[in-house]
Every structure is written in C-alpha cells, then in structure tokens.
PDB file of N, CA and C in Angstrom:
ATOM      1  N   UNK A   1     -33.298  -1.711  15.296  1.00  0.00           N
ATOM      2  CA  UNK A   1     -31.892  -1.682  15.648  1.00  0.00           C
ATOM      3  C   UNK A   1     -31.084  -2.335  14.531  1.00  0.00           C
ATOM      4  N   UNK A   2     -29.634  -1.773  13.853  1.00  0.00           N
ATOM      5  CA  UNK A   2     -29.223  -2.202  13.097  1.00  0.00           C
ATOM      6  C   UNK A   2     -28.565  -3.573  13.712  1.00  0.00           C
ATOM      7  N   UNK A   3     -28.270  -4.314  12.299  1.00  0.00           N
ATOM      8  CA  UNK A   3     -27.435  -5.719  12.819  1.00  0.00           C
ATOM      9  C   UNK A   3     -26.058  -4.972  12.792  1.00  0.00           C
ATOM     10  N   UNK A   4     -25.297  -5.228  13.842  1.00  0.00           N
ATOM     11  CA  UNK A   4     -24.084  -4.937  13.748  1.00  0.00           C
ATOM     12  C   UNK A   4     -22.603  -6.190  13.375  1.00  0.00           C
ATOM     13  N   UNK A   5     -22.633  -5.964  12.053  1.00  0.00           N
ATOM     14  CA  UNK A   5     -21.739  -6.862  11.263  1.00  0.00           C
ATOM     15  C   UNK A   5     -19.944  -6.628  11.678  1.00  0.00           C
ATOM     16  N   UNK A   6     -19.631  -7.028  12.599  1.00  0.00           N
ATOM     17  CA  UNK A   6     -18.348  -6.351  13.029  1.00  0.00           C
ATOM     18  C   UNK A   6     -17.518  -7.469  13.691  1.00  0.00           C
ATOM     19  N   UNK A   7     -16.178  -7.309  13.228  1.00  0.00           N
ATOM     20  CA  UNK A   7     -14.829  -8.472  13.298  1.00  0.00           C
ATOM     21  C   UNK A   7     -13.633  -7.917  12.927  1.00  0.00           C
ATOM     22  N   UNK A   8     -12.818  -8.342  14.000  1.00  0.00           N
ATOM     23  CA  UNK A   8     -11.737  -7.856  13.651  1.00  0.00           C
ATOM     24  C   UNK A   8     -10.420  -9.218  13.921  1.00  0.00           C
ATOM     25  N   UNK A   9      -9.311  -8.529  12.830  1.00  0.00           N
ATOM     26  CA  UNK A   9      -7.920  -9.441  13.080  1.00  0.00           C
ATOM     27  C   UNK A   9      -6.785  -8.611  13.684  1.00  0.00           C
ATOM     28  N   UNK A  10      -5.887  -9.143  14.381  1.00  0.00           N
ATOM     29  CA  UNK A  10      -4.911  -8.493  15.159  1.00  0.00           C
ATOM     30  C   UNK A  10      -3.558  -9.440  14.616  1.00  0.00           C
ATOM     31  N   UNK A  11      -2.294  -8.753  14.392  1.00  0.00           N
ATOM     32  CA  UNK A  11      -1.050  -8.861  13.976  1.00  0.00           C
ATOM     33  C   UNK A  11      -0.080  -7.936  14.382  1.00  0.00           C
ATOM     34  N   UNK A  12       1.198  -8.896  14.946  1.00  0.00           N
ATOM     35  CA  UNK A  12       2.398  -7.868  15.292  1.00  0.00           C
ATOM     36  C   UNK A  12       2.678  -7.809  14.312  1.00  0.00           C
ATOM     37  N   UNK A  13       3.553  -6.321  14.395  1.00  0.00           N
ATOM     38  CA  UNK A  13       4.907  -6.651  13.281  1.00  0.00           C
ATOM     39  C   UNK A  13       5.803  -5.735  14.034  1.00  0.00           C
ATOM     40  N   UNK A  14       7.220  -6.654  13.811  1.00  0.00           N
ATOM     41  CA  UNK A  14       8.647  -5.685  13.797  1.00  0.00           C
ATOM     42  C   UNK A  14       9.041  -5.705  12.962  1.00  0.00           C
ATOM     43  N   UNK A  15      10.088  -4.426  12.612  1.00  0.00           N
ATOM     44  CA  UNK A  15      10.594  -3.561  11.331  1.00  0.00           C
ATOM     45  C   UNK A  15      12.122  -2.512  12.468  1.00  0.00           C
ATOM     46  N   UNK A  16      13.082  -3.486  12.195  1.00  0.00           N
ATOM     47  CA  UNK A  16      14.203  -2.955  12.577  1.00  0.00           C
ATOM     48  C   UNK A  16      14.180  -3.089  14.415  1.00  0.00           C
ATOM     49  N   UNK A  17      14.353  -2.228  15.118  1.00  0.00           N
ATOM     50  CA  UNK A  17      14.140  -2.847  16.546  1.00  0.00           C
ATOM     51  C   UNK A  17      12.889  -2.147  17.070  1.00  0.00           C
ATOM     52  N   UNK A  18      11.700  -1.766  16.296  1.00  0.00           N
ATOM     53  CA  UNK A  18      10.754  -1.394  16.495  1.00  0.00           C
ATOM     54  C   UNK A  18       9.237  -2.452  16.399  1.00  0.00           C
ATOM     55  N   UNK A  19       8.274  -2.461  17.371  1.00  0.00           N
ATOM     56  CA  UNK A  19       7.495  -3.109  17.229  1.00  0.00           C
ATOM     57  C   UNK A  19       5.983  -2.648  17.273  1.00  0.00           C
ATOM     58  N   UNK A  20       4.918  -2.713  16.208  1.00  0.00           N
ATOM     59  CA  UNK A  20       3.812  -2.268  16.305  1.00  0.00           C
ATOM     60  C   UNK A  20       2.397  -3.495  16.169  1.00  0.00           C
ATOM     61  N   UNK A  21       1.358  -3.016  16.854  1.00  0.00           N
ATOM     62  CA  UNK A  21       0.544  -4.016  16.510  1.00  0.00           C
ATOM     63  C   UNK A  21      -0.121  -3.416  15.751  1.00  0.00           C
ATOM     64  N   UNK A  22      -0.979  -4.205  14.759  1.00  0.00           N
ATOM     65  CA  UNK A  22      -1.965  -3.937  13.431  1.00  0.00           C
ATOM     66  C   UNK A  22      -3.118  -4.301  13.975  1.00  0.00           C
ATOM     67  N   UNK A  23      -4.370  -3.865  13.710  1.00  0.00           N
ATOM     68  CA  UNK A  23      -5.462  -4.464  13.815  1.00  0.00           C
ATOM     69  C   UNK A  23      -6.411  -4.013  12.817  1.00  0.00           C
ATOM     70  N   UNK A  24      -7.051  -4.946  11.951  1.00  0.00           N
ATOM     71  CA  UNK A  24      -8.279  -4.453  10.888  1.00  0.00           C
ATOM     72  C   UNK A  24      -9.185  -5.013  11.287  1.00  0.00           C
ATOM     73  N   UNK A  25      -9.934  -4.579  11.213  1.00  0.00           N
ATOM     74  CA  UNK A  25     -11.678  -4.620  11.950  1.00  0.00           C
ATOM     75  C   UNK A  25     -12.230  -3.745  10.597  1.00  0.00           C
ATOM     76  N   UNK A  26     -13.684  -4.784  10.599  1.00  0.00           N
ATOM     77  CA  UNK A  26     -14.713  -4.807   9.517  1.00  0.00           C
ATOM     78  C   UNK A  26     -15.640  -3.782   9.875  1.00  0.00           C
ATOM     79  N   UNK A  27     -16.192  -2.719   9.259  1.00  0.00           N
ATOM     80  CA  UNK A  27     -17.261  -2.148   9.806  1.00  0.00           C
ATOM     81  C   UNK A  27     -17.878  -1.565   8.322  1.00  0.00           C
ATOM     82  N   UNK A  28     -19.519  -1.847   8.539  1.00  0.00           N
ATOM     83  CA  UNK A  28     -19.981  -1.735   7.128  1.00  0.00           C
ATOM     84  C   UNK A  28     -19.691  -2.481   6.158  1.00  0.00           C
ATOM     85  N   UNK A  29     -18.849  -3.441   5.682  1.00  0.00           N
ATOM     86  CA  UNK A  29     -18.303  -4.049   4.144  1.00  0.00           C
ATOM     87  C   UNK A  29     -17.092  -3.814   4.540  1.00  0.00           C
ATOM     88  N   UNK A  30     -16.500  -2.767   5.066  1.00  0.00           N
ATOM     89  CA  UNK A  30     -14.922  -2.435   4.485  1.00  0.00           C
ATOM     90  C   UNK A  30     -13.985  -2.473   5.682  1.00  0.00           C
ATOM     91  N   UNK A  31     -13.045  -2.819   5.606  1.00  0.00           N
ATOM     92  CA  UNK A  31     -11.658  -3.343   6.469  1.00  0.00           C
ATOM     93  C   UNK A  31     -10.842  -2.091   6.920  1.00  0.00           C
ATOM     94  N   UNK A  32     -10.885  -1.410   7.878  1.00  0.00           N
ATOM     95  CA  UNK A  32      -9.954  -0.411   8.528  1.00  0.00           C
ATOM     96  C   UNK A  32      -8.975  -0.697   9.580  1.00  0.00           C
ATOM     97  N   UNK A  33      -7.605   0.133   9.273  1.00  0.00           N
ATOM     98  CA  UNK A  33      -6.756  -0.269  10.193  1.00  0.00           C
ATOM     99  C   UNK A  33      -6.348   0.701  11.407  1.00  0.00           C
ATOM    100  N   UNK A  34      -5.818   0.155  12.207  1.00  0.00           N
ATOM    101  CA  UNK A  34      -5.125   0.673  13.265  1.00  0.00           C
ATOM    102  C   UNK A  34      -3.591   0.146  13.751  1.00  0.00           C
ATOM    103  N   UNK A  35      -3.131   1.583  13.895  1.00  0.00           N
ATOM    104  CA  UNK A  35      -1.831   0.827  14.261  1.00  0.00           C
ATOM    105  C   UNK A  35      -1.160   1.524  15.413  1.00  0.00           C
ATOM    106  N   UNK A  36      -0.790   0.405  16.382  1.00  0.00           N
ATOM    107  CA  UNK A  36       0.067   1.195  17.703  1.00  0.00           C
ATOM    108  C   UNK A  36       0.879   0.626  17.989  1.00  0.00           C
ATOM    109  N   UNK A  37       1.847   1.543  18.503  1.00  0.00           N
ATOM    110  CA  UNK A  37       3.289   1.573  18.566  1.00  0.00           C
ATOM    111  C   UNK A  37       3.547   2.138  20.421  1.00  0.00           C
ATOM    112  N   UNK A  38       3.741   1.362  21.100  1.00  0.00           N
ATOM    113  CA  UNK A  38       4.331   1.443  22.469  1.00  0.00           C
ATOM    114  C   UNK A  38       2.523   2.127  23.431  1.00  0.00           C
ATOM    115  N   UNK A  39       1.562   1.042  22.906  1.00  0.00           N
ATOM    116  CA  UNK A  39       0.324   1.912  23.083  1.00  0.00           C
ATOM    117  C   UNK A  39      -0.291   3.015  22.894  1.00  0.00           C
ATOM    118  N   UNK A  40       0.775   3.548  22.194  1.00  0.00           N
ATOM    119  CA  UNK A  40      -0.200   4.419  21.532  1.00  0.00           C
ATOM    120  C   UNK A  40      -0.257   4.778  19.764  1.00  0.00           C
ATOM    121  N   UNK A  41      -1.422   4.637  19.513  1.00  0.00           N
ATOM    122  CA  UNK A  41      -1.916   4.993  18.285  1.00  0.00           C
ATOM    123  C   UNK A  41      -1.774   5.590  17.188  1.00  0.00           C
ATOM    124  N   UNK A  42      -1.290   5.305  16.053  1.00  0.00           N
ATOM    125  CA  UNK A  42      -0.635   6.304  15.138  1.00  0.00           C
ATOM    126  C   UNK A  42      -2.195   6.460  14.263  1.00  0.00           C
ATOM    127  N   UNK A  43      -1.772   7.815  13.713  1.00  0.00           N
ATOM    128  CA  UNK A  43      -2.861   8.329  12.840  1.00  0.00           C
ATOM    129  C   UNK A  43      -2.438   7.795  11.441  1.00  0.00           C
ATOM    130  N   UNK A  44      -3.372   7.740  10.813  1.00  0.00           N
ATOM    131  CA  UNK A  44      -2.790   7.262   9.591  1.00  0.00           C
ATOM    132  C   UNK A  44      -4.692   7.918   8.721  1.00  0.00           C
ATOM    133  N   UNK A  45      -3.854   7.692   7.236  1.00  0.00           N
ATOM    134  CA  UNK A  45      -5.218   7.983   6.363  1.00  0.00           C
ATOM    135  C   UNK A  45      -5.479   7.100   5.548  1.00  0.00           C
ATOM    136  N   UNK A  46      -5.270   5.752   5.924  1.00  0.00           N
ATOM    137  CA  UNK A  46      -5.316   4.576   5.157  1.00  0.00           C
ATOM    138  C   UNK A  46      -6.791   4.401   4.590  1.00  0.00           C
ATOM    139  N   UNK A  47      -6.995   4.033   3.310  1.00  0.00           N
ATOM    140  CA  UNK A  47      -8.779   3.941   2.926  1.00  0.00           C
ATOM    141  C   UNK A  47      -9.178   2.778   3.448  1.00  0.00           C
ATOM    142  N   UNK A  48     -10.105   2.610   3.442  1.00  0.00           N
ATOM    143  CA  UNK A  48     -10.554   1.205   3.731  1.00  0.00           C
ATOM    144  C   UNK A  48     -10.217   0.070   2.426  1.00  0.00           C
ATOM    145  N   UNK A  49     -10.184  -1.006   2.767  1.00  0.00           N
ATOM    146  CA  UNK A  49     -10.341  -2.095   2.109  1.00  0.00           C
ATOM    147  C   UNK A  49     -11.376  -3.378   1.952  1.00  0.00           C
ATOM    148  N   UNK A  50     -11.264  -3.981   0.821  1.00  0.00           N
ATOM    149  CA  UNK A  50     -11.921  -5.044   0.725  1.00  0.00           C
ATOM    150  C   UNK A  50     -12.116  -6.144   1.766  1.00  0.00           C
ATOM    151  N   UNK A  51     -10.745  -6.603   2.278  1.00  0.00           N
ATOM    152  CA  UNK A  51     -10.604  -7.873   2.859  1.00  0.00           C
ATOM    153  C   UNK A  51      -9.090  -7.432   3.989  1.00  0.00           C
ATOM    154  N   UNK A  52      -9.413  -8.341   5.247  1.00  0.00           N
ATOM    155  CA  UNK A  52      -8.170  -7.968   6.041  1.00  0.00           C
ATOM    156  C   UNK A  52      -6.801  -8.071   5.823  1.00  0.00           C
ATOM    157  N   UNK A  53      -6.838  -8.786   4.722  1.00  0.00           N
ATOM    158  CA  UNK A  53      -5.087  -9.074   4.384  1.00  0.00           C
ATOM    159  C   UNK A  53      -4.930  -7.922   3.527  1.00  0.00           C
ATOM    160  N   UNK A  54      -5.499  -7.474   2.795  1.00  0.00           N
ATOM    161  CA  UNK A  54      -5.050  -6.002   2.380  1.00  0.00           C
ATOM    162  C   UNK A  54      -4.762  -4.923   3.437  1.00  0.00           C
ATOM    163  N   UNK A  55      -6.067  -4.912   4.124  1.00  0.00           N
ATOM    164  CA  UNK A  55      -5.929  -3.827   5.001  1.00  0.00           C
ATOM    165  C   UNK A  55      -4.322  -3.981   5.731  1.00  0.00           C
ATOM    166  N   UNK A  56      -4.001  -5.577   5.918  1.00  0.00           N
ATOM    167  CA  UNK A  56      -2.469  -5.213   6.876  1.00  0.00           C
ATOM    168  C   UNK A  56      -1.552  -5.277   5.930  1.00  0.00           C
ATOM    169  N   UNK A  57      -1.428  -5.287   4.438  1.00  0.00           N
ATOM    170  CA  UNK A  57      -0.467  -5.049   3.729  1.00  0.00           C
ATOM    171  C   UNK A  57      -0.464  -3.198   3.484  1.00  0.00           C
ATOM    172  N   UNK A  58      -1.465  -2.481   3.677  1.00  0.00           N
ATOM    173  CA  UNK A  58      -1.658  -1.131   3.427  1.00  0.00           C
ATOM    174  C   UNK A  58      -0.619  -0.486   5.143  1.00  0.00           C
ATOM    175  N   UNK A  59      -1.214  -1.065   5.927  1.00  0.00           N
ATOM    176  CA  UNK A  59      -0.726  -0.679   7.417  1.00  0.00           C
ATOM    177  C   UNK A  59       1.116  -1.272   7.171  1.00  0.00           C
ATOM    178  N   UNK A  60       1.220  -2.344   6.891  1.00  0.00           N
ATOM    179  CA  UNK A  60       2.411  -2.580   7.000  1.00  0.00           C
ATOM    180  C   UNK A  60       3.152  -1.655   5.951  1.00  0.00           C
ATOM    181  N   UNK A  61       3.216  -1.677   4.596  1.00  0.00           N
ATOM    182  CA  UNK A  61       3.608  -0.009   3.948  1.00  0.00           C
ATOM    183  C   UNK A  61       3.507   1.085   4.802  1.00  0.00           C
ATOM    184  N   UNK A  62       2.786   1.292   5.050  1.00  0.00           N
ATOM    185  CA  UNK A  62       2.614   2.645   5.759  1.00  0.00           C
ATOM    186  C   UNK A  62       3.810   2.793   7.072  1.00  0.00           C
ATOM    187  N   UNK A  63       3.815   1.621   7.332  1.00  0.00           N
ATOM    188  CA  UNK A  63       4.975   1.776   8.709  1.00  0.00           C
ATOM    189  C   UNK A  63       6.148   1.910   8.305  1.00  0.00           C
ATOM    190  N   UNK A  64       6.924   0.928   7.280  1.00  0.00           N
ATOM    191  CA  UNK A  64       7.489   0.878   7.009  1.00  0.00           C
ATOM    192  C   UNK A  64       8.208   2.066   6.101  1.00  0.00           C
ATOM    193  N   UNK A  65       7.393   2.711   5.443  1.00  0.00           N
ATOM    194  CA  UNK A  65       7.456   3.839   4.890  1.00  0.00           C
ATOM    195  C   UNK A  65       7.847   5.128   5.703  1.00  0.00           C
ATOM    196  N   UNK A  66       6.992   5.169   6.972  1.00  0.00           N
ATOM    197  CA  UNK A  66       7.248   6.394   8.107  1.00  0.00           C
ATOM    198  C   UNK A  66       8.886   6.116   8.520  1.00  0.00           C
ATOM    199  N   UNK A  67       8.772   4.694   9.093  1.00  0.00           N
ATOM    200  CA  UNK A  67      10.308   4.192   9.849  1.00  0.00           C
ATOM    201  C   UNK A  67      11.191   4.762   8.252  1.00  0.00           C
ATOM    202  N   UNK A  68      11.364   4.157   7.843  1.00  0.00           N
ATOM    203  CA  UNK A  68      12.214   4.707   6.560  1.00  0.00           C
ATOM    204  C   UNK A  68      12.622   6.323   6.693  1.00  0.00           C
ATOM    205  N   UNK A  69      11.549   6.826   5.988  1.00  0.00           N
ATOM    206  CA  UNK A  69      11.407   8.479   5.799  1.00  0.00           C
ATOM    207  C   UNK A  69      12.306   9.267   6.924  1.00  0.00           C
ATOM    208  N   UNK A  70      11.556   8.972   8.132  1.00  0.00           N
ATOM    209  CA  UNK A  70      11.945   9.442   9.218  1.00  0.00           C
ATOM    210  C   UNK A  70      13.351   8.867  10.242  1.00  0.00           C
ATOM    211  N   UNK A  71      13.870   7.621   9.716  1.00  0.00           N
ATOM    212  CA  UNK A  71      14.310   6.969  10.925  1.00  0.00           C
ATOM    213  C   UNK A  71      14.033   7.003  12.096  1.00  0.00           C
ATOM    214  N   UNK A  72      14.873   7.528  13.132  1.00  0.00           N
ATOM    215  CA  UNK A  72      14.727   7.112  14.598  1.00  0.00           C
ATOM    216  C   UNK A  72      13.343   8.066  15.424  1.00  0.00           C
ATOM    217  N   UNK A  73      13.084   9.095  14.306  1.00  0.00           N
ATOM    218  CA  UNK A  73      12.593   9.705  14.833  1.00  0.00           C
ATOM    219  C   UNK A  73      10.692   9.084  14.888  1.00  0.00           C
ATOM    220  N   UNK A  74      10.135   8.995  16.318  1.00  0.00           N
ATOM    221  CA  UNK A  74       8.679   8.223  16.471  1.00  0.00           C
ATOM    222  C   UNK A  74       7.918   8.122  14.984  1.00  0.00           C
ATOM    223  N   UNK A  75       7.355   7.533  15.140  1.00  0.00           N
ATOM    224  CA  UNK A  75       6.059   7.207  13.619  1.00  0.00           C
ATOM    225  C   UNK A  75       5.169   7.977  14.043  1.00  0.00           C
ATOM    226  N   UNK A  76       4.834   8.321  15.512  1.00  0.00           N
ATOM    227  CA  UNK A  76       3.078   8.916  15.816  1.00  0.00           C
ATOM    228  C   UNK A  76       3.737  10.564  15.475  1.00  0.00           C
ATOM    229  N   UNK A  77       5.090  10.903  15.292  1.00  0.00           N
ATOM    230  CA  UNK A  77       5.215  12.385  14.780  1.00  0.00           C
ATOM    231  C   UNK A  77       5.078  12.668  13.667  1.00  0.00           C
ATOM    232  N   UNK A  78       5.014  11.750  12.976  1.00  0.00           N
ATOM    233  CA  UNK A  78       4.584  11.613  11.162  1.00  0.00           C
ATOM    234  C   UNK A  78       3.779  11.678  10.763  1.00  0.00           C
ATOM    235  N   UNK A  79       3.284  12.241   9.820  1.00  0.00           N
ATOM    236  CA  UNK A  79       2.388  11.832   8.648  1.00  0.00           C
ATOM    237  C   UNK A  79       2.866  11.836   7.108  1.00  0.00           C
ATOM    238  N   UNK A  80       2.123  10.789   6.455  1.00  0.00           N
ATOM    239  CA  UNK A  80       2.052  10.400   5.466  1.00  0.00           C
ATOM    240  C   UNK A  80       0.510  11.034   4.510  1.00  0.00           C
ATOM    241  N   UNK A  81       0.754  11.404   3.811  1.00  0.00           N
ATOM    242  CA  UNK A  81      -0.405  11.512   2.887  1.00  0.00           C
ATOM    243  C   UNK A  81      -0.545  10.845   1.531  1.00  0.00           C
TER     244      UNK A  81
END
C-alpha cells in the first residue's frame, strides 16, 4: 500500500464584494488548487506548484483576473487559459 503523503492549506479571499475560498493540498510533491465561490467550484487549469504559497498566489491571479475580464458576470462561467 502506498504511503499517502497528503496536506492541505485553506484561505479566504475577497476581491471587490465577492468572496472565494482557496485551498492547496499536496499530492505527490506538488501543490494544487481549488477554488470556490458561493460553494461551488470553479474550474481552473492552474499547474501544480512547488510549495502552498505559490499555489495561492497562482489561484489568487487567476480570480482576480476572471473578476476583472468578466466583471459582474460569475467566475464558474469563465475560463481562462
């Protein structure tokens, strides 16, 4: 049975009157994020990272970037590539 090496960090963030939570969790070596917005889940194609404070500086761009682009209109109708 493999050892399962796995941890994760959790962070709000608001960005204008919008609020999402972040979470990067370790799996294998590398740091992946998640991000949801009113419970539910935005897709995103973020790579993995080294370490969790990257991973939530990649997630926090990424939001901030959708809210921008798009304004009022939801983040989970977006994508970014």
């Amino acid at each position: 049975m493999n050892n399962l090496d796995l941890a994760k960090q959790d962070m709000t963030f608001d960005y204008g009157e919008r609020s999402f939570a972040l979470r990067a969790y370790r799996d294998d070596g590398s740091w992946h994020s998640v991000i949801i917005e009113n419970k539910t889940p935005l897709r995103n194609n973020l790579p993995p990272t080294a370490d969790a404070a990257k991973c939530f500086a990649a997630a926090v761009a990424f939001v901030t970037a959708a809210v921008d682009a798009k304004g009022r209109v939801p983040v989970a109708k977006t994508a970014i590539s």
